[in-house]
Every structure is written in C-alpha cells, then in structure tokens.
Protein backbone atom coordinates (compact mmCIF):
# COMPACT_ATOMS: atom_id res chain seq x y z
CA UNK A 1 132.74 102.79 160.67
CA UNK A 2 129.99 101.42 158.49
CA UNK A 3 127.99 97.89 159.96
CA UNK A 4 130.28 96.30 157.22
CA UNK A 5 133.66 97.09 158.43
CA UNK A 6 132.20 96.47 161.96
CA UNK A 7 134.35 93.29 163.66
CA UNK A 8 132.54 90.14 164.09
CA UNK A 9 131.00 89.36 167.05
CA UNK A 10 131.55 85.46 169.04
CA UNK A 11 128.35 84.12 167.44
CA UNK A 12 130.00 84.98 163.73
CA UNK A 13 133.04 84.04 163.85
CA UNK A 14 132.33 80.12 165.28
CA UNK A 15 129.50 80.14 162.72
CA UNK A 16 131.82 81.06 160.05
CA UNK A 17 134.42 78.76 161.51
CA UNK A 18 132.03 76.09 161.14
CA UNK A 19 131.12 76.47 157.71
CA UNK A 20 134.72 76.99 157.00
CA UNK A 21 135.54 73.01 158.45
CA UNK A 22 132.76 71.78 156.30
CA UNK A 23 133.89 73.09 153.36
CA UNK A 24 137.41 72.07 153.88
CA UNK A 25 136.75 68.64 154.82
CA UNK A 26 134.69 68.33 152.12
CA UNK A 27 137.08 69.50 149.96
CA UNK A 28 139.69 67.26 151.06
CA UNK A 29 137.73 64.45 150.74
CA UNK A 30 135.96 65.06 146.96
CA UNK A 31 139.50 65.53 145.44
CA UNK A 32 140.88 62.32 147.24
CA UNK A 33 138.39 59.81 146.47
CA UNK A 34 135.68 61.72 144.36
CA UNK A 35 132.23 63.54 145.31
CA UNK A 36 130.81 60.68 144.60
CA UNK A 37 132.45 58.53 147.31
CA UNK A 38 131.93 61.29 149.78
CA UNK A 39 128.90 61.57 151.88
CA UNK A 40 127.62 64.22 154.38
CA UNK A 41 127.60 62.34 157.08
CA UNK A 42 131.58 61.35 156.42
CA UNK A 43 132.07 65.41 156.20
CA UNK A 44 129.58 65.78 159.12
CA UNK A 45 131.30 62.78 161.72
CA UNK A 46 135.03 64.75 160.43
CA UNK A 47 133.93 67.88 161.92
CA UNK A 48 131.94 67.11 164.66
CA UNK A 49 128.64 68.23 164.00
CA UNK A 50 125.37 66.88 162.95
CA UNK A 51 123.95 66.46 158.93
CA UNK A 52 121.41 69.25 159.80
CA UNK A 53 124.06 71.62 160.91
CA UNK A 54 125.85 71.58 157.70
CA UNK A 55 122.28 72.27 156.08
CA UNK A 56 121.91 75.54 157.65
CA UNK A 57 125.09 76.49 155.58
CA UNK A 58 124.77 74.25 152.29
CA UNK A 59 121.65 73.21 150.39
CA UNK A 60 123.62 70.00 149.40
CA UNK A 61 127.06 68.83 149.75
CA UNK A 62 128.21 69.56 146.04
CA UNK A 63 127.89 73.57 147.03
CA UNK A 64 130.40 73.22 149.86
CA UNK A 65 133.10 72.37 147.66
CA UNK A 66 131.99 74.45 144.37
CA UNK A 67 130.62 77.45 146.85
CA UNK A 68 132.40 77.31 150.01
CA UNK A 69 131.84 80.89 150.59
CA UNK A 70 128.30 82.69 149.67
CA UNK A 71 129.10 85.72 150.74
CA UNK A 72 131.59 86.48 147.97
CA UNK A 73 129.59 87.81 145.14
CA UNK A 74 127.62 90.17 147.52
CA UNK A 75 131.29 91.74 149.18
CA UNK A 76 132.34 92.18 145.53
CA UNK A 77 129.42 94.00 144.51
CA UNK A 78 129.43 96.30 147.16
CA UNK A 79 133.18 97.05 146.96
CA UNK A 80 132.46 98.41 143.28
CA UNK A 81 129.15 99.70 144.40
CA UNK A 82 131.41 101.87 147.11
CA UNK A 83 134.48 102.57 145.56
CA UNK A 84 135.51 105.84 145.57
CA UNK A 85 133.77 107.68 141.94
CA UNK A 86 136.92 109.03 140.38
CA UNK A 87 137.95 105.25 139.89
CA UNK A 88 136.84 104.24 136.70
CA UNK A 89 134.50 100.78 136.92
CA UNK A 90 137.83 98.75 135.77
CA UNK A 91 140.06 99.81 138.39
CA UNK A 92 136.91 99.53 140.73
CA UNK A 93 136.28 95.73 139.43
CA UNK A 94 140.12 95.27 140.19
CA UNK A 95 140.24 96.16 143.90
CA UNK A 96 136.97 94.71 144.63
CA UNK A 97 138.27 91.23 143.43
CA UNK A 98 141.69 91.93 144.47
CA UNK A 99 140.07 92.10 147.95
CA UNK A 100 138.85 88.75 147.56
CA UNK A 101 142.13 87.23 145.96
CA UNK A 102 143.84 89.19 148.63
CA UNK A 103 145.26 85.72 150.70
CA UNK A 104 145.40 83.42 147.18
CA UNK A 105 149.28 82.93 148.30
CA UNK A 106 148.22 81.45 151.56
CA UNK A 107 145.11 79.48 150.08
CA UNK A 108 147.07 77.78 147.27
CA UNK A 109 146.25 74.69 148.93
CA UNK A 110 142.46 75.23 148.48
CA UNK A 111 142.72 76.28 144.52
CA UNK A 112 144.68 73.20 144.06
CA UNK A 113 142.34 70.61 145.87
CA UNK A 114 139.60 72.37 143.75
CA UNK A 115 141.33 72.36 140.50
CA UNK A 116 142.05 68.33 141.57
CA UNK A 117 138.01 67.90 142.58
CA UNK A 118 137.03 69.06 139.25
CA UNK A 119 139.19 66.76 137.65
CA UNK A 120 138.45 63.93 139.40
CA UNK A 121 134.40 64.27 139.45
CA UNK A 122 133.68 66.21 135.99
CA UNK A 123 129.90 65.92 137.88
CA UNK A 124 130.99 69.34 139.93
CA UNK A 125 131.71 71.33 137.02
CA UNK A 126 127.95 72.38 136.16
CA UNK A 127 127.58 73.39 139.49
CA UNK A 128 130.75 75.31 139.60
CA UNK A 129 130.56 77.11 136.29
CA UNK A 130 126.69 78.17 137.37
CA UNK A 131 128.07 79.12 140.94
CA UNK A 132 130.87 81.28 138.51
CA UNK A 133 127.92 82.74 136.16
CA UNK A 134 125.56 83.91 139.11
CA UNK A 135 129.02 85.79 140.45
CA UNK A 136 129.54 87.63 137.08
CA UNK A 137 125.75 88.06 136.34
CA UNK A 138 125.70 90.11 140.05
CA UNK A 139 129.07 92.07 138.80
CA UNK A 140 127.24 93.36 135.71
CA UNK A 141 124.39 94.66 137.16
CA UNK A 142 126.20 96.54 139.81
CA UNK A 143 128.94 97.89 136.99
CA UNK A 144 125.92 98.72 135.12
CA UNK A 145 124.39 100.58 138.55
CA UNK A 146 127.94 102.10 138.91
CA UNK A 147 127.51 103.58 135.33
CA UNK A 148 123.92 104.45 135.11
CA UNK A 149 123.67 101.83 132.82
CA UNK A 150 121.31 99.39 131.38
CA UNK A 151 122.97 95.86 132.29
CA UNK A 152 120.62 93.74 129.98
CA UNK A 153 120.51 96.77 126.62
CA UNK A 154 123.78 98.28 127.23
CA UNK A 155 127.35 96.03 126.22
CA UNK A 156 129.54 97.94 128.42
CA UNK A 157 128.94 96.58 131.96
CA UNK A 158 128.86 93.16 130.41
CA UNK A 159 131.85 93.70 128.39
CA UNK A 160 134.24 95.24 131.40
CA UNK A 161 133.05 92.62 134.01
CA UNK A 162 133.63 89.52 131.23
CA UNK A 163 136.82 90.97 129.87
CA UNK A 164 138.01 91.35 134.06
CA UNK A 165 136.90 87.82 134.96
CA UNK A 166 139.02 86.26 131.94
CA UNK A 167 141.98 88.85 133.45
CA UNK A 168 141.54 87.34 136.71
CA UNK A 169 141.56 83.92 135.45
CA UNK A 170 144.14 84.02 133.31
CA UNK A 171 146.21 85.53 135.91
CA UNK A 172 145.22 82.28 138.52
CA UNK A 173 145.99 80.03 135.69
CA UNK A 174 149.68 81.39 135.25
CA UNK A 175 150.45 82.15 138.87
CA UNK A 176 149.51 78.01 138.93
CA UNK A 177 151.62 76.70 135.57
CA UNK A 178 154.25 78.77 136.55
CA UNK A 179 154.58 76.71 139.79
CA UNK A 180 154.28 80.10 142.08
CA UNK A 181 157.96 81.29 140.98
CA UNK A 182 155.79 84.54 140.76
CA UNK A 183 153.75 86.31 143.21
CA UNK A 184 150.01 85.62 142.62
CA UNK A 185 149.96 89.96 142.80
CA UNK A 186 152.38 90.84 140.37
CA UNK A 187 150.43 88.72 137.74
CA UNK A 188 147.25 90.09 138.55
CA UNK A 189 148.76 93.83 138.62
CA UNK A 190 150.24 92.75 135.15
CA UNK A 191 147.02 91.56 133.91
CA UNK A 192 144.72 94.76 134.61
CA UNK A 193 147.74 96.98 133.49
CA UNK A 194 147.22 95.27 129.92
CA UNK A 195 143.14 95.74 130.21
CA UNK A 196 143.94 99.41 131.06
CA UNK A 197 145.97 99.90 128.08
CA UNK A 198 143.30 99.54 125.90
CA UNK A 199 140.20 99.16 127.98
CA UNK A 200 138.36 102.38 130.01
CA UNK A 201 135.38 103.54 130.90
C-alpha cells in the first residue's frame, strides 16, 4: 500500500473536517446573500473557530467557495501519472477525473449552491475560472510527462486534456438541465465514449 492509499490518521481527518465546514458555510452563505455580504468572521462564528484558523486553509475567503478543495489538481495528476501504461492518456484522464466526480450524485447540493454563487456575485468568476486554468495547466504537463511529451511545443497533451475538460463539463451541464432524470455516470461514460470514437493517443 503506497503512503497515498494509506488511511488518514485523527489529526487529518478533523483538519480536513474543518476545512470542509468552512467551505460549506461559506458556500451557503455567498449564494444566499452574495460574497460580498459575507464576511470571515460570519463563516468563522458559524463554525466555531477563530479568523486565523480558516487562514491556515484559505488565503482569503473568495478561495473557500471557488477552491474548497486544493488537493484536487495534485490527486488528478497523479492518478494519470500512475495509471496503469496500456491505458491510453484519454482513458487515463477519464478515471483520474472520474475519481474525483466519483460522489457528484451525492454533492449535487454543492454544484448547485456554486452554480447559484456565481450567479449572484459575477466578482467570483475570475477567481474560479483561474482556480479552473491552474487545474488544466497541471493536467497538461503531466499528460505531456505521461507521453514523453513537450507540454508547451507539442499540441497533443494540450489538445486531449482541453478536449476532456469540455467532455466533463458538458457532461455536468446536462446531468444539471436535465434535472438528474439521468445518472451523473452514464453521461459522463457517454461523453468519453464519443471522444474515443474519434480521439486516441
């Protein structure tokens, strides 16, 4: 068992309990009323803790509801870093963020208050759509690694990680228009089957 797959210890899990209330609250409270009504002390007094305990997991409070979990990118990458080789980088792309999509069904909630924050302070979208680039700028580079590639001279990596991010959210964007009638993973499995059709390594 590799020091990733190794269960958290006490100490962890409360941390990442922690971070997960702030980011909720936070959450909750930007697509109610607006980031801009929302303060970190408000999130801070809602969970119980003090303003310089949510510092030690956000720079600012914008990031815990555009970037409630750093550790994303870096499980991604390593997922297609460690895939087995005879997948080709697609289908290694597709499990790695199918791992993170994995319990969408359950977390509906979340994508909706997010999609609602967004709409309701326009201010979050920079932040968001950077938080999004720095995601698919790590993807390419490990793709790239994956291929023995050049990630800034060679189109490839860019091209498969782009083309699987649009996949990805076009499938989010139907699973939520459609009202859920569908399972979140029978859209996505639909979606990569179409980029496998005409898209390989």
């Amino acid at each position: 068992m590799s020091a990733d797959d190794m269960p958290l210890g006490l100490r962890e899990r409360k941390k990442r309990a922690t971070r997960d209330a702030l980011a909720d609250v936070a959450l909750r409270m930007a697509a109610d009323r607006g980031i801009e009504s929302v303060t970190v002390e408000a999130v801070t007094d809602a969970v119980g803790v003090s303003a310089r305990t949510f510092f030690n997991y956000f720079p600012c409070l914008e990031d815990a509801v555009t970037r409630p979990d750093p550790d994303t990118a870096e499980r991604a990458r390593r997922a297609v870093l460690n895939a087995p080789k005879e997948l080709s980088a697609l289908h290694a792309l597709r499990e790695a963020i199918g791992q993170e999509l994995a319990h969408i069904e359950e977390d509906h909630e979340r994508w909706e208050l997010q999609t609602a924050a967004l709409r309701k302070s326009p201010s979050l979208l920079p932040g968001f759509l950077a938080a999004q680039g720095a995601d698919e700028r790590a993807l390419v580079a490990v793709v790239a690694e994956r291929l023995g590639q050049d990630p800034e001279s060679d189109l490839h990596p860019r091209l498969l990680t782009h083309v699987t991010i649009a996949a990805v959210r076009a499938a989010v964007e139907l699973w939520v228009a459609s009202g859920r009638t569908r399972t979140f993973q029978s859209i996505y499995s639909e979606a990569f089957s179409s980029l496998a059709a005409g898209l390989s390594d």
